[in-house]
PDB file of N, CA and C in Angstrom:
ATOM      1  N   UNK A   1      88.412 158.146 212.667  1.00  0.00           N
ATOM      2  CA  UNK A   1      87.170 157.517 212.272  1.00  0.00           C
ATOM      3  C   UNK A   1      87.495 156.132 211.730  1.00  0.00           C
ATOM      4  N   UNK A   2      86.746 155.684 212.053  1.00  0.00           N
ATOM      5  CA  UNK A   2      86.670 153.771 211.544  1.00  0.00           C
ATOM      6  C   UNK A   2      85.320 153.065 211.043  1.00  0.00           C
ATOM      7  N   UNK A   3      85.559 152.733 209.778  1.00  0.00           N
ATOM      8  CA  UNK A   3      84.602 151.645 208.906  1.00  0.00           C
ATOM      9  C   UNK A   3      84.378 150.327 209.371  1.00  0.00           C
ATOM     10  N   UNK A   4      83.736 149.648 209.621  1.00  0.00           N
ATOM     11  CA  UNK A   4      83.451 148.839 209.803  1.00  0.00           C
ATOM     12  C   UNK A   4      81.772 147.991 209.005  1.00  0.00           C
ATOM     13  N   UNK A   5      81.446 146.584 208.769  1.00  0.00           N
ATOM     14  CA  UNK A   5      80.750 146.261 208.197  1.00  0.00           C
ATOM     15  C   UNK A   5      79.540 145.621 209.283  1.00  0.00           C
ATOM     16  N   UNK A   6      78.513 145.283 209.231  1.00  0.00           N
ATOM     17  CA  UNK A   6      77.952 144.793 210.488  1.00  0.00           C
ATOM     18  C   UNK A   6      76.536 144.709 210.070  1.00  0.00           C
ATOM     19  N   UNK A   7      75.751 143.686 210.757  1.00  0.00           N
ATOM     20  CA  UNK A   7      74.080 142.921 210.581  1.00  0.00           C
ATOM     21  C   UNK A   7      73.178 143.515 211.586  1.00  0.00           C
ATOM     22  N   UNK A   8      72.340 144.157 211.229  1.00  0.00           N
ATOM     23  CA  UNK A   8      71.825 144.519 212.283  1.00  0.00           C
ATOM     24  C   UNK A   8      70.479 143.927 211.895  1.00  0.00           C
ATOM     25  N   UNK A   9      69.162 144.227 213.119  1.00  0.00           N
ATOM     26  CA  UNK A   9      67.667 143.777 212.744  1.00  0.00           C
ATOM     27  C   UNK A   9      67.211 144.875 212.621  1.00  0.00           C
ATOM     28  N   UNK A  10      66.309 145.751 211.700  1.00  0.00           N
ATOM     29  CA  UNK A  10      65.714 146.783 211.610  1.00  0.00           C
ATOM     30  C   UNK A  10      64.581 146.360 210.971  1.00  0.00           C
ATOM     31  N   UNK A  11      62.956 146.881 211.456  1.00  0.00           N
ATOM     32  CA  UNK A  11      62.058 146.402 211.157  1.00  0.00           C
ATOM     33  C   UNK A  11      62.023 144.787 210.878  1.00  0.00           C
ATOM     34  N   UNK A  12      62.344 144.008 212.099  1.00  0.00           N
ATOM     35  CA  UNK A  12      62.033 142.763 211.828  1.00  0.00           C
ATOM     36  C   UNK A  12      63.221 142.227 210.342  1.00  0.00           C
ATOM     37  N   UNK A  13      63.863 142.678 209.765  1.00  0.00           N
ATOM     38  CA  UNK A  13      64.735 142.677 208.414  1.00  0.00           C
ATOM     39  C   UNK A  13      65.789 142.530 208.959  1.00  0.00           C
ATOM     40  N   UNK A  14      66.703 141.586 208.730  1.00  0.00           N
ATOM     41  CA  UNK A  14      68.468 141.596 208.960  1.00  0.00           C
ATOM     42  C   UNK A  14      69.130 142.274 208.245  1.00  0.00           C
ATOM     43  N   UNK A  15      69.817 143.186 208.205  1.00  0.00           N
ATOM     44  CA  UNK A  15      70.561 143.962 207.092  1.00  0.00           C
ATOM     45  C   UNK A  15      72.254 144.311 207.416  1.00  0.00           C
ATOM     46  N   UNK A  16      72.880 144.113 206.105  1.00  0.00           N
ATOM     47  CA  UNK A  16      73.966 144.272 205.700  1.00  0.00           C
ATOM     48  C   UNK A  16      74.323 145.885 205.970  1.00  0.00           C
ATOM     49  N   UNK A  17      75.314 146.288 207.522  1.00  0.00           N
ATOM     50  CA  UNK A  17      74.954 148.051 206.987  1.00  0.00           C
ATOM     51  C   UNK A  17      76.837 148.635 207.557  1.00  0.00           C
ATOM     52  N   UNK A  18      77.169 149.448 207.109  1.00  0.00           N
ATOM     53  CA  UNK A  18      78.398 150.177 207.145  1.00  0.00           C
ATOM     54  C   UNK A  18      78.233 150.608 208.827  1.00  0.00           C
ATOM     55  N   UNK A  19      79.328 150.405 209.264  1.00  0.00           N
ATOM     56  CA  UNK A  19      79.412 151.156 210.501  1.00  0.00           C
ATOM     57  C   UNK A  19      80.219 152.693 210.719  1.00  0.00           C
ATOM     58  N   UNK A  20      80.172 153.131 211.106  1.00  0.00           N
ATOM     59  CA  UNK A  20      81.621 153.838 211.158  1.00  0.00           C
ATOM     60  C   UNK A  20      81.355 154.822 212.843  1.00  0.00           C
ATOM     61  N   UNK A  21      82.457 154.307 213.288  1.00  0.00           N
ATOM     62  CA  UNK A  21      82.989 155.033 214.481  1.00  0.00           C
ATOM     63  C   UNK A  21      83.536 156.247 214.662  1.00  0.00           C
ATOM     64  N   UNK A  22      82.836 157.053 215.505  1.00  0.00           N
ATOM     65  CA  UNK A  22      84.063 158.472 216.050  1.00  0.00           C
ATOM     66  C   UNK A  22      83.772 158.669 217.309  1.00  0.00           C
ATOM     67  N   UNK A  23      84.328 159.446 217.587  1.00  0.00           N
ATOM     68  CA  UNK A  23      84.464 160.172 219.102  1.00  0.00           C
ATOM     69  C   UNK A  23      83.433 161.457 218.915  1.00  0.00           C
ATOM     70  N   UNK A  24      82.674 161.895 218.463  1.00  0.00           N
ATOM     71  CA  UNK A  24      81.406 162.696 218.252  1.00  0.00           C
ATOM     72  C   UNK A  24      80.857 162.362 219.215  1.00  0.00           C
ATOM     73  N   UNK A  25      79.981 163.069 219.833  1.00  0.00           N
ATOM     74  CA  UNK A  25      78.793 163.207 220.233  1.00  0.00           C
ATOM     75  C   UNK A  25      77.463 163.098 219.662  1.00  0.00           C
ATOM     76  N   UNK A  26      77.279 163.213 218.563  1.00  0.00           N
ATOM     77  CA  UNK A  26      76.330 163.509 217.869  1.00  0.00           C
ATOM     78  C   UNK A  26      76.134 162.145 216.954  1.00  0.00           C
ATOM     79  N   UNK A  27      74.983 161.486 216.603  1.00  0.00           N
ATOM     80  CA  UNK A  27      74.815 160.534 215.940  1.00  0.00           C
ATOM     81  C   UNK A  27      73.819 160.530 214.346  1.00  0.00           C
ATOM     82  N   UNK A  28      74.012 160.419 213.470  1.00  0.00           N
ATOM     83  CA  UNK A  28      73.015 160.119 213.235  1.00  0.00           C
ATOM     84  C   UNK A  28      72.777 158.451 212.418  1.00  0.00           C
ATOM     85  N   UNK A  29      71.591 158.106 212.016  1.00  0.00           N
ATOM     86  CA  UNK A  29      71.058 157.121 211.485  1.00  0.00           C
ATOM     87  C   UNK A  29      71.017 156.969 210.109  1.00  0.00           C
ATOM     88  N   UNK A  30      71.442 156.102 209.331  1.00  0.00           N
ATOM     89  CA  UNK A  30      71.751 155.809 208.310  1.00  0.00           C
ATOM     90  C   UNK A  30      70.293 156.086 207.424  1.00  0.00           C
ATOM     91  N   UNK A  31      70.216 156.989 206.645  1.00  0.00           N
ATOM     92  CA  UNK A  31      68.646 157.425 205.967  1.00  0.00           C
ATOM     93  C   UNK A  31      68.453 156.285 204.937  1.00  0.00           C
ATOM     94  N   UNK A  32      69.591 155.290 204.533  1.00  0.00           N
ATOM     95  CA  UNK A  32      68.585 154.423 203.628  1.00  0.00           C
ATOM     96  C   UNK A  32      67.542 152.926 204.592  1.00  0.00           C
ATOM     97  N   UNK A  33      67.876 153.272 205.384  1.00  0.00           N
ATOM     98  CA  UNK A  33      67.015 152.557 205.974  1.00  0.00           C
ATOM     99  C   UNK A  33      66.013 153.165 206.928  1.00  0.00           C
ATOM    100  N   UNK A  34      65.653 153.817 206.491  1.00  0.00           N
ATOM    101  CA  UNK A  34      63.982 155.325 206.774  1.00  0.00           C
ATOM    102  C   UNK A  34      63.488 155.350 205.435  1.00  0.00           C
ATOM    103  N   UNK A  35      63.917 154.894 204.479  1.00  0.00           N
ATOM    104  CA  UNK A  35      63.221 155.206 202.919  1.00  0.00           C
ATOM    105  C   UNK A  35      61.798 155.095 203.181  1.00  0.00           C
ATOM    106  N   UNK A  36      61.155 154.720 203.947  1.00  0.00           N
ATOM    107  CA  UNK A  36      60.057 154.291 203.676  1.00  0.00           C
ATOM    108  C   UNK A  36      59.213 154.225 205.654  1.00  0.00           C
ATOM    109  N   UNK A  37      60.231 155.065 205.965  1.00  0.00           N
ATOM    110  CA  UNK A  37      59.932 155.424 207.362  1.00  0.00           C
ATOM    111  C   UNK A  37      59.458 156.865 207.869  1.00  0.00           C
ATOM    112  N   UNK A  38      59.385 157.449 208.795  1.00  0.00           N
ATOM    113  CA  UNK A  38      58.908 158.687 209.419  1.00  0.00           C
ATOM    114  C   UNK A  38      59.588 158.843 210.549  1.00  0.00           C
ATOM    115  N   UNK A  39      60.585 159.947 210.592  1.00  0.00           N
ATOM    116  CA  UNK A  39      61.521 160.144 211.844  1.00  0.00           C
ATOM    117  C   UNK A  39      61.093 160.790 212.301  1.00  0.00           C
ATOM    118  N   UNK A  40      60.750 160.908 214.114  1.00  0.00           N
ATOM    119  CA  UNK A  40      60.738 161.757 214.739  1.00  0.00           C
ATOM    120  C   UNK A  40      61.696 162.087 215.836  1.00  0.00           C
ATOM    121  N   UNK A  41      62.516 163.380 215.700  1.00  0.00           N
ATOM    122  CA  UNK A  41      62.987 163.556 217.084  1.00  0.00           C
ATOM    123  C   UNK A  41      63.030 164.624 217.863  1.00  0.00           C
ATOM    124  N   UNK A  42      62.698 164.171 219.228  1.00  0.00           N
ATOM    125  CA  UNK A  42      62.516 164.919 220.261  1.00  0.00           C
ATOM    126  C   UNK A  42      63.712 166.143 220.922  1.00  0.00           C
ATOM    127  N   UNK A  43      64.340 166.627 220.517  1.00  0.00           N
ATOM    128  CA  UNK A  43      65.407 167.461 221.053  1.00  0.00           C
ATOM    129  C   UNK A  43      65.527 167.559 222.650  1.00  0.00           C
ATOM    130  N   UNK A  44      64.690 168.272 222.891  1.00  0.00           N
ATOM    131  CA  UNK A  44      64.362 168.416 224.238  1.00  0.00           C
ATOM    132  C   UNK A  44      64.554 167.312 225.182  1.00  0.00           C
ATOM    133  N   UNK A  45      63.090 166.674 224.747  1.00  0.00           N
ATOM    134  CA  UNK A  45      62.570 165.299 225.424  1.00  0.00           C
ATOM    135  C   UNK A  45      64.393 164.326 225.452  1.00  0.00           C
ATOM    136  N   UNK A  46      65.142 164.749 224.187  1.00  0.00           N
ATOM    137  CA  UNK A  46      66.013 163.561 223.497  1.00  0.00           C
ATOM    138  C   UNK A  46      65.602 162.102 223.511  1.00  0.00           C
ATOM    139  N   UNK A  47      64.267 162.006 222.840  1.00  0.00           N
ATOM    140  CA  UNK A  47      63.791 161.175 222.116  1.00  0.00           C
ATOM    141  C   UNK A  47      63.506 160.803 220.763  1.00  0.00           C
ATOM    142  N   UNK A  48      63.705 159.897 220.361  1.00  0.00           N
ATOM    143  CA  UNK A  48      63.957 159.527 218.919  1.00  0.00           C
ATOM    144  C   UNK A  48      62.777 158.250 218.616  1.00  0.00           C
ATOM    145  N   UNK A  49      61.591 158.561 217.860  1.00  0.00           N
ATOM    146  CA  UNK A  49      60.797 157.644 217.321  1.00  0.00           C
ATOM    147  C   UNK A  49      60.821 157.528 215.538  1.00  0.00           C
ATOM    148  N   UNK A  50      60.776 155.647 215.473  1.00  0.00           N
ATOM    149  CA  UNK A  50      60.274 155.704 213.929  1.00  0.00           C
ATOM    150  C   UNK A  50      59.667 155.258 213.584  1.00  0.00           C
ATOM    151  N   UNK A  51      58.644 155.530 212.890  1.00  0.00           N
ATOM    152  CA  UNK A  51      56.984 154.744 212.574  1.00  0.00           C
ATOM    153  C   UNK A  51      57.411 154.742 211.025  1.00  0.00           C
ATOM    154  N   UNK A  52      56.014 153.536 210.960  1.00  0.00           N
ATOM    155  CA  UNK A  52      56.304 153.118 209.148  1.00  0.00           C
ATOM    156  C   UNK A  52      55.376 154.966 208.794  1.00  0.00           C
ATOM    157  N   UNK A  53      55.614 155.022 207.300  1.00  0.00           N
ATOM    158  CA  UNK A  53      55.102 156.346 206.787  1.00  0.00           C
ATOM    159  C   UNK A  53      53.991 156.216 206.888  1.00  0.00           C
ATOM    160  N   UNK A  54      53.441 157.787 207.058  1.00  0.00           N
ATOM    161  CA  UNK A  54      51.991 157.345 206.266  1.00  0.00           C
ATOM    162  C   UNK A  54      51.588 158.653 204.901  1.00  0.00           C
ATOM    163  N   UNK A  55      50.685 157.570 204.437  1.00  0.00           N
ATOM    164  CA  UNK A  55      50.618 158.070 202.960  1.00  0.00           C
ATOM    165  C   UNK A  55      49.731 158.897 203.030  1.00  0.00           C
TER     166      UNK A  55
END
């Protein structure tokens, strides 16, 4: 596994975010940047949507 540092655009926002590499299959998405989001994913479909929350 490997760290790495890196900028990405999420919601229109540039952000400062940790990378880290493996040979997995499996991914997931860094949850501090959903704080204030709504994940959906599709298993099946293997689709992955994220809408702002709703209150």
């Amino acid at each position: 596994m490997q760290q790495l540092m890196g900028r990405i655009i999420f919601d229109e926002k540039e952000c400062d975010v940790l990378v880290i590499l493996s040979t997995s299959s499996d991914v997931l998405i860094g949850t501090s940047l959903l704080k204030v989001k709504t994940l959906f994913i599709d298993f099946i479909e293997r689709r992955v949507e994220v809408k702002d929350k709703v209150v």
